[in-house]
PDB file of N, CA and C in Angstrom:
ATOM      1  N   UNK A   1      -4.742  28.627  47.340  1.00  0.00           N
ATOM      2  CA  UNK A   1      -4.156  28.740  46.014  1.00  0.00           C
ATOM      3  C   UNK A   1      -3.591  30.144  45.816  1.00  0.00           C
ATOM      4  N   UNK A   2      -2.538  30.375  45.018  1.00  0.00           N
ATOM      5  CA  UNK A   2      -1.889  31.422  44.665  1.00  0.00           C
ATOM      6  C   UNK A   2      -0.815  32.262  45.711  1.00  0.00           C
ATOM      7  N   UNK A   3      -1.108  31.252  47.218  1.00  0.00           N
ATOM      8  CA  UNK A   3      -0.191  31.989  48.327  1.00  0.00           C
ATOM      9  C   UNK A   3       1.215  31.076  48.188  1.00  0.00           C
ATOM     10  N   UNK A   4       2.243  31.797  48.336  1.00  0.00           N
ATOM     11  CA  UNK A   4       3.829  31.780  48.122  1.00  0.00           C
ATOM     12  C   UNK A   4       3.933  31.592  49.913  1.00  0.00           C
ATOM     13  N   UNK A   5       4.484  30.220  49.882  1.00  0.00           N
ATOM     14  CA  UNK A   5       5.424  30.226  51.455  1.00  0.00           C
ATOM     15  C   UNK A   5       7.171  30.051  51.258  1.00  0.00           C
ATOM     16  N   UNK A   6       8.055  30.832  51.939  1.00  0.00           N
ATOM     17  CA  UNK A   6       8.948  31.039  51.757  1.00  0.00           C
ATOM     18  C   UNK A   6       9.597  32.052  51.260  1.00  0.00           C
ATOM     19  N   UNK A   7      10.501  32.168  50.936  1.00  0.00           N
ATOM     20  CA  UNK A   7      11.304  33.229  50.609  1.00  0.00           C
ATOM     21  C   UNK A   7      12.267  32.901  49.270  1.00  0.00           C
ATOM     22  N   UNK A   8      12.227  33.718  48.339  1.00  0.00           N
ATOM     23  CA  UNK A   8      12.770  33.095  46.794  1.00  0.00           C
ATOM     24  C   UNK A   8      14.367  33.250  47.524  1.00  0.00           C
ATOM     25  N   UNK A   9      14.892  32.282  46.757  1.00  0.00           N
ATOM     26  CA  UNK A   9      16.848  31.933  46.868  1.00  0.00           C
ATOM     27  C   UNK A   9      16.562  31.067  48.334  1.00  0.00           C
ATOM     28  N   UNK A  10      15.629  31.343  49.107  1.00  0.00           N
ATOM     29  CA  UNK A  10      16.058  30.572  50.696  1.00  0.00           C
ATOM     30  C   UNK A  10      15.019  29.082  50.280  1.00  0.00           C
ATOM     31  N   UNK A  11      14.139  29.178  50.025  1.00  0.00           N
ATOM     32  CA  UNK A  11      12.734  28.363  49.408  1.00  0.00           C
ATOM     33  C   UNK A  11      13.416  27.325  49.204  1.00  0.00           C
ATOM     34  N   UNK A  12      13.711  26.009  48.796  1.00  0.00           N
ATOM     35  CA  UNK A  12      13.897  25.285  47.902  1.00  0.00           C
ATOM     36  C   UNK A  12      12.724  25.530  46.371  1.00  0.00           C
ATOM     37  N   UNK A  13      13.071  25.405  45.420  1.00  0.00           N
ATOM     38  CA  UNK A  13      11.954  25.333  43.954  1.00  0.00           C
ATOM     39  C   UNK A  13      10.607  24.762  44.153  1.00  0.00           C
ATOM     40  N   UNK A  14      10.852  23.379  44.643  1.00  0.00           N
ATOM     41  CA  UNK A  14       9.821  22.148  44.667  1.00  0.00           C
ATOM     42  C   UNK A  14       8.835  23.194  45.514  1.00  0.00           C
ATOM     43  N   UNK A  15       9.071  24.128  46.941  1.00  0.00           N
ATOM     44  CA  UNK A  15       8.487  24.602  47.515  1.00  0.00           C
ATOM     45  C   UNK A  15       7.693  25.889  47.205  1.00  0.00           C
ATOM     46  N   UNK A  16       8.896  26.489  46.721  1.00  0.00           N
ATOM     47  CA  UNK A  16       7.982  27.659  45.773  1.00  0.00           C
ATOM     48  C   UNK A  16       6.847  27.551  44.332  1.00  0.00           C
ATOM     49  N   UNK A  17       7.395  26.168  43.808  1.00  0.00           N
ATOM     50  CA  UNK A  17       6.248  26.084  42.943  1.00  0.00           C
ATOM     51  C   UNK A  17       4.989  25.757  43.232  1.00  0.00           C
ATOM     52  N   UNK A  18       5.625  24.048  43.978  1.00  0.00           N
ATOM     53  CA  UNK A  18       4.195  23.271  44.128  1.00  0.00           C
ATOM     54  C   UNK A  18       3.651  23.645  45.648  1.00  0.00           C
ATOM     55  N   UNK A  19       4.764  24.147  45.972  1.00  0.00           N
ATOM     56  CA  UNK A  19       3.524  24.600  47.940  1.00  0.00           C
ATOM     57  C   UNK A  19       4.176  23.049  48.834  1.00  0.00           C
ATOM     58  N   UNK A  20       5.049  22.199  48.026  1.00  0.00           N
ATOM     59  CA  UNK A  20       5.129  20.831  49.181  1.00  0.00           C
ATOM     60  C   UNK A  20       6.680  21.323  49.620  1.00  0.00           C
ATOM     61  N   UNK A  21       6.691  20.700  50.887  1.00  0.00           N
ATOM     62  CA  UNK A  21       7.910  21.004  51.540  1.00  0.00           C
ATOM     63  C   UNK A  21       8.186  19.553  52.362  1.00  0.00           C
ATOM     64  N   UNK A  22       9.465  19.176  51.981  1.00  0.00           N
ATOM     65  CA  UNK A  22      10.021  18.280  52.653  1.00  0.00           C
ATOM     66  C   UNK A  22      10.955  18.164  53.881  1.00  0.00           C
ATOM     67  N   UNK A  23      11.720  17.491  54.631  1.00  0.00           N
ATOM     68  CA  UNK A  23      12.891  17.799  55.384  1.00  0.00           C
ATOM     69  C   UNK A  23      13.693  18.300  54.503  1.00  0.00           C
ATOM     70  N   UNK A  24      14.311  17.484  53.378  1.00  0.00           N
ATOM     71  CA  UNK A  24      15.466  18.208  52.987  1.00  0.00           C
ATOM     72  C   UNK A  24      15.094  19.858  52.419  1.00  0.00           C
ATOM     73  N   UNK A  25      13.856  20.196  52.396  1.00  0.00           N
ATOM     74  CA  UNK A  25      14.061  21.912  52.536  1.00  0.00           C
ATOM     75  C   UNK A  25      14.446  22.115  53.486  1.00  0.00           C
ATOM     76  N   UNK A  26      14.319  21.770  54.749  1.00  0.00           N
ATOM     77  CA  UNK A  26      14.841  22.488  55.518  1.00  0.00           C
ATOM     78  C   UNK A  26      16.799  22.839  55.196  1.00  0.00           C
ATOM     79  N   UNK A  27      17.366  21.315  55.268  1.00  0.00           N
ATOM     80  CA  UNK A  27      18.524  21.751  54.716  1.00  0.00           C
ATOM     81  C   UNK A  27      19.066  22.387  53.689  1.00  0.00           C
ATOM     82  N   UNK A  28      18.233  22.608  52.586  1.00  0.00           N
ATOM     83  CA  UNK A  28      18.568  23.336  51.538  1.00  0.00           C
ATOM     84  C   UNK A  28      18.470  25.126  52.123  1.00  0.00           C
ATOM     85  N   UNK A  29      17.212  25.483  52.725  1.00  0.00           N
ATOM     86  CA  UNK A  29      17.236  26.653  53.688  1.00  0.00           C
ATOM     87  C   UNK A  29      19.002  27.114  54.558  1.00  0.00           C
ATOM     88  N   UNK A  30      19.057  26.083  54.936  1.00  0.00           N
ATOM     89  CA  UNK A  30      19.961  26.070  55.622  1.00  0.00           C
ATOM     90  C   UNK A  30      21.076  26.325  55.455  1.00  0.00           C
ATOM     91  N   UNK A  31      21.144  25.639  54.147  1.00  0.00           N
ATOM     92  CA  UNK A  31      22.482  25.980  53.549  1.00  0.00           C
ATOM     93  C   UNK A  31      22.126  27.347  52.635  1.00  0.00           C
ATOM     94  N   UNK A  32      21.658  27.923  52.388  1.00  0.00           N
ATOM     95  CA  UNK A  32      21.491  29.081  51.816  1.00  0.00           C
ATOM     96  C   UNK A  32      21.703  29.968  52.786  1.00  0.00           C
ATOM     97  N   UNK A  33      21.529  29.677  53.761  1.00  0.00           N
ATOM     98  CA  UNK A  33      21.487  30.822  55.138  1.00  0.00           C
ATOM     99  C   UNK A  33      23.030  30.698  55.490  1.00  0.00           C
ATOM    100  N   UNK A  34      23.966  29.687  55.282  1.00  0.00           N
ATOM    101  CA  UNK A  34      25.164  29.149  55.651  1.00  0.00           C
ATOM    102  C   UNK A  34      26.196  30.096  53.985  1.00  0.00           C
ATOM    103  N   UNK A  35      25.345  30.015  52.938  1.00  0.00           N
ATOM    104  CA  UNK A  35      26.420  30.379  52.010  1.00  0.00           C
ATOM    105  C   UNK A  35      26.060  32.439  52.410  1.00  0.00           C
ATOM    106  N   UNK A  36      24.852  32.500  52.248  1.00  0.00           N
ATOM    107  CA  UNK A  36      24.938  34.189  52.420  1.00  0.00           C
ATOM    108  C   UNK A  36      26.076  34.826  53.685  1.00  0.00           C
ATOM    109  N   UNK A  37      25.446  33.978  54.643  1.00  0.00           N
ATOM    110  CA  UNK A  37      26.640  34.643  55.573  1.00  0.00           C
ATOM    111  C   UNK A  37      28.068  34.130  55.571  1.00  0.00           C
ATOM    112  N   UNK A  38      28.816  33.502  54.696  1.00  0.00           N
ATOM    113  CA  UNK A  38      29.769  33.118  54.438  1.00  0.00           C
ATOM    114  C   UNK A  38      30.215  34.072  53.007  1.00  0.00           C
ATOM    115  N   UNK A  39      29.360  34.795  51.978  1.00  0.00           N
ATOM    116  CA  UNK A  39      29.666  35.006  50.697  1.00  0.00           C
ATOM    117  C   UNK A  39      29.427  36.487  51.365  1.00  0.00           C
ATOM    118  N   UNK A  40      28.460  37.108  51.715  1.00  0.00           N
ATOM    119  CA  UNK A  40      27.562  38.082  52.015  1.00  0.00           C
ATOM    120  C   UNK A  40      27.186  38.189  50.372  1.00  0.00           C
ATOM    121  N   UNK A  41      26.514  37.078  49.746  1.00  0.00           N
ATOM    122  CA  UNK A  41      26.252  37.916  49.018  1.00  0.00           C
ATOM    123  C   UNK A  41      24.265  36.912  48.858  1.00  0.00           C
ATOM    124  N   UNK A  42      23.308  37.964  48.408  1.00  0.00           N
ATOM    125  CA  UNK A  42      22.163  37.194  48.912  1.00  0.00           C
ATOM    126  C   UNK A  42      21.702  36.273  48.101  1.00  0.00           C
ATOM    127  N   UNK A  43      20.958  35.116  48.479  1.00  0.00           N
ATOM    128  CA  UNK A  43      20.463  33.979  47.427  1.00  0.00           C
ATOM    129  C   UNK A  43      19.941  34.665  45.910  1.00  0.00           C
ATOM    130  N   UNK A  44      18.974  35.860  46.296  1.00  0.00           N
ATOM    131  CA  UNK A  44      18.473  36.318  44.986  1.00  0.00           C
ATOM    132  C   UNK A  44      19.553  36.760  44.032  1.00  0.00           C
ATOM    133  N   UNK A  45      21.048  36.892  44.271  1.00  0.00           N
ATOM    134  CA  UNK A  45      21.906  37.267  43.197  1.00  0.00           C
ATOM    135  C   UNK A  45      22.211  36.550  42.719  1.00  0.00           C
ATOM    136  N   UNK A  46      22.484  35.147  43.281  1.00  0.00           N
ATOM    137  CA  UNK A  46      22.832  33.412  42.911  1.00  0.00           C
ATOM    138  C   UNK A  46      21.645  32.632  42.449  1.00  0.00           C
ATOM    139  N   UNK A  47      20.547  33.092  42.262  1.00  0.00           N
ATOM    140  CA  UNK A  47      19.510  32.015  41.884  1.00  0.00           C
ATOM    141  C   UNK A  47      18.754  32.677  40.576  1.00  0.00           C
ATOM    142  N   UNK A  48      18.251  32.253  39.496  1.00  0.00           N
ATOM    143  CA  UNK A  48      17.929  32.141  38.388  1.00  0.00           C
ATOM    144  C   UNK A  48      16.612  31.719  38.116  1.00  0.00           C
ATOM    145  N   UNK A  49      15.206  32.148  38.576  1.00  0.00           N
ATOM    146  CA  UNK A  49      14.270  31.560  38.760  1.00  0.00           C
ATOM    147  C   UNK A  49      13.527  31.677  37.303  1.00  0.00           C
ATOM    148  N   UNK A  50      14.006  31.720  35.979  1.00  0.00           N
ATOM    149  CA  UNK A  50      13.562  30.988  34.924  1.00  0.00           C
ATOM    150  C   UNK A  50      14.305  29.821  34.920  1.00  0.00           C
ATOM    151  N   UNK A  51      15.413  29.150  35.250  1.00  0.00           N
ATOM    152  CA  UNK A  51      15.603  27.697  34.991  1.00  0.00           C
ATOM    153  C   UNK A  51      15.558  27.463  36.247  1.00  0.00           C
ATOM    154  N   UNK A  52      15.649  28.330  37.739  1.00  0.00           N
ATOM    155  CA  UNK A  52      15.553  27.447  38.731  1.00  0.00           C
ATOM    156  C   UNK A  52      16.372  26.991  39.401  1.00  0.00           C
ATOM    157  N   UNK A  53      17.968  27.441  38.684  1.00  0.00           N
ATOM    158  CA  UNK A  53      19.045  27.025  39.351  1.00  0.00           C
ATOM    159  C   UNK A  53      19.626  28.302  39.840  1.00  0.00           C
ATOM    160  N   UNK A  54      20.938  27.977  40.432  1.00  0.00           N
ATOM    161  CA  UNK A  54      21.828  28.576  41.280  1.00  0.00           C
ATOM    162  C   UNK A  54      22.839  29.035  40.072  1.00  0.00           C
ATOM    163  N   UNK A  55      23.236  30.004  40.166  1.00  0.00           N
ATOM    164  CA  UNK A  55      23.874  30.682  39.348  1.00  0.00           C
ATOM    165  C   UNK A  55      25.678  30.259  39.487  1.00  0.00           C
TER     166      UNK A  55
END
């Protein structure tokens, strides 16, 4: 309890809240790793973790 797996903006939500991780995190990872190095700009500037979304 209380341990964080992942990385905030790379995480999917479901993962950072509740601790469960599915396949499609992986693709959501994935594509976060696909927009930073395409934008250079990092998930934590695009993500909003009071509502949880992508900016």
């Amino acid at each position: 309890m209380g341990t964080i797996t992942g990385t905030l903006g790379y995480a999917p939500i479901e993962q950072i809240r509740g601790g469960k991780a599915y396949p499609a995190s992986d693709l959501y990872s994935l594509g976060m790793t696909c927009i930073h190095l395409l934008t250079e700009v990092t998930p934590k500037q695009l993500f909003d973790p009071f509502s949880g979304q992508l900016v």
